[in-house]
Protein backbone atom coordinates (compact mmCIF):
# COMPACT_ATOMS: atom_id res chain seq x y z
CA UNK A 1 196.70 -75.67 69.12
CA UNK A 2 197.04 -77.84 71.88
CA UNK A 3 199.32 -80.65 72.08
CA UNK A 4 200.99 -80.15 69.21
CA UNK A 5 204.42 -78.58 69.48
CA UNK A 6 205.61 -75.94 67.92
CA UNK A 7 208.43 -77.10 66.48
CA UNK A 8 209.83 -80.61 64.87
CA UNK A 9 210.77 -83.37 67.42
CA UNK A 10 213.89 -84.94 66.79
CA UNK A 11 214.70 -88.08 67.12
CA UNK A 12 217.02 -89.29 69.94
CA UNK A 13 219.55 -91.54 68.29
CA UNK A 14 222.72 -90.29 67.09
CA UNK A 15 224.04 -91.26 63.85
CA UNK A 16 226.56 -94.17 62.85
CA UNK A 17 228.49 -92.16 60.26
CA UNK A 18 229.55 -89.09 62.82
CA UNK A 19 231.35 -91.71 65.38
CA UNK A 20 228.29 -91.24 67.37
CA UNK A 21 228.29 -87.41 67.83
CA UNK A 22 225.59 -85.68 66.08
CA UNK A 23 222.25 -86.54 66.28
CA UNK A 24 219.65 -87.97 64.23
CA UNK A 25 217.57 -85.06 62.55
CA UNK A 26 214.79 -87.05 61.28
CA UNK A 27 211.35 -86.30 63.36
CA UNK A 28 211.14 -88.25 65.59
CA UNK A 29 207.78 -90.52 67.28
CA UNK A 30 207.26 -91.27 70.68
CA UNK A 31 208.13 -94.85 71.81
CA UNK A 32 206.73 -96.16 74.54
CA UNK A 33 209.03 -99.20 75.54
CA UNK A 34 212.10 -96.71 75.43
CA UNK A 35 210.64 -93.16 76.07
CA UNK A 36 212.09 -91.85 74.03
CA UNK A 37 211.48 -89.98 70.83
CA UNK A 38 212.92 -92.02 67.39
CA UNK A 39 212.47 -91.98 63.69
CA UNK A 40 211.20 -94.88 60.94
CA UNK A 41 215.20 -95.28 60.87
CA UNK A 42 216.11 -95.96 64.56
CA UNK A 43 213.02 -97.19 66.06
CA UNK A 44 212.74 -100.59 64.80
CA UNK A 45 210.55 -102.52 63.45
CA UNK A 46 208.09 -105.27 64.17
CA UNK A 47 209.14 -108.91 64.39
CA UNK A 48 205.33 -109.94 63.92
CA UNK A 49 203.88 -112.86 66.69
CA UNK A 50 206.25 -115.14 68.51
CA UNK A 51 203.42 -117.53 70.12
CA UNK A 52 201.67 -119.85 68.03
CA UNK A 53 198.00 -117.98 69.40
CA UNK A 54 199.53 -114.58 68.36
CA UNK A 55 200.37 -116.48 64.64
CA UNK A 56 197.44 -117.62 64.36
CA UNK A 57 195.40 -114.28 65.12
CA UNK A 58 197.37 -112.98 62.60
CA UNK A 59 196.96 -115.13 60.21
CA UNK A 60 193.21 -115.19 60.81
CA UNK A 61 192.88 -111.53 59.30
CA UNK A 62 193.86 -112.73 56.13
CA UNK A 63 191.24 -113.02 53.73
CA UNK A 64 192.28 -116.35 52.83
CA UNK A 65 192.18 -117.66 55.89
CA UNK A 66 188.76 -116.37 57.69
CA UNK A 67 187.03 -118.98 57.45
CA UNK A 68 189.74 -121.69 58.82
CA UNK A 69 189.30 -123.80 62.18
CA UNK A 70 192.69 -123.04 64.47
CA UNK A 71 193.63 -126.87 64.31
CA UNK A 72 193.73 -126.62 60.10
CA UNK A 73 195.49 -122.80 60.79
CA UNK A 74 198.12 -124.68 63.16
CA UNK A 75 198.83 -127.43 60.66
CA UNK A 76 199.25 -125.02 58.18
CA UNK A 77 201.78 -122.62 59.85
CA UNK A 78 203.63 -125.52 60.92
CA UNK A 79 204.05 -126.97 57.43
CA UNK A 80 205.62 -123.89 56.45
CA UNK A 81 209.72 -124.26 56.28
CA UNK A 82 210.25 -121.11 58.80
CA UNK A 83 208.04 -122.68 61.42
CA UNK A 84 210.44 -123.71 64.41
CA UNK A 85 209.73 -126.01 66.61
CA UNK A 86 205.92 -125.39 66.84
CA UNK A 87 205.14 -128.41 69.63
């Protein structure tokens, strides 16, 4: 078929518990920031939205929370304890 290879990518990392000399044999995803291929394990994962727009588009997928104006979504996120300094 095409585009698919014919045999397992590997991921590019090498593994912590060989002193960094064999490589990771998980199968490995293409990452576009690095390009390069890694697995679940090595290619790190989301953070989730910095900005307070990118918070509240998140939070505005939530079921809870469709309905909601921004200024009541803003007052909410920044009541919560892990909020920093939201100005």
């Amino acid at each position: 078929m095409p585009g698919r290879p014919l045999h397992k990518i590997q991921c590019e990392s090498f593994t912590r518990g060989s002193k960094f000399t064999k490589q990771c044999k998980c199968k490995g995803y293409y990452q576009k920031t690095s390009k390069k291929y890694r697995c679940k394990f090595h290619g790190g994962a989301s953070t989730g939205p910095k900005s307070i727009e990118g918070r509240i588009k998140a939070i505005r997928n939530l079921e809870k929370f469709k309905n909601k104006s921004d200024t009541e979504l803003y007052e909410w996120i920044k009541s919560k304890k892990y909020a920093k300094d939201l100005s």
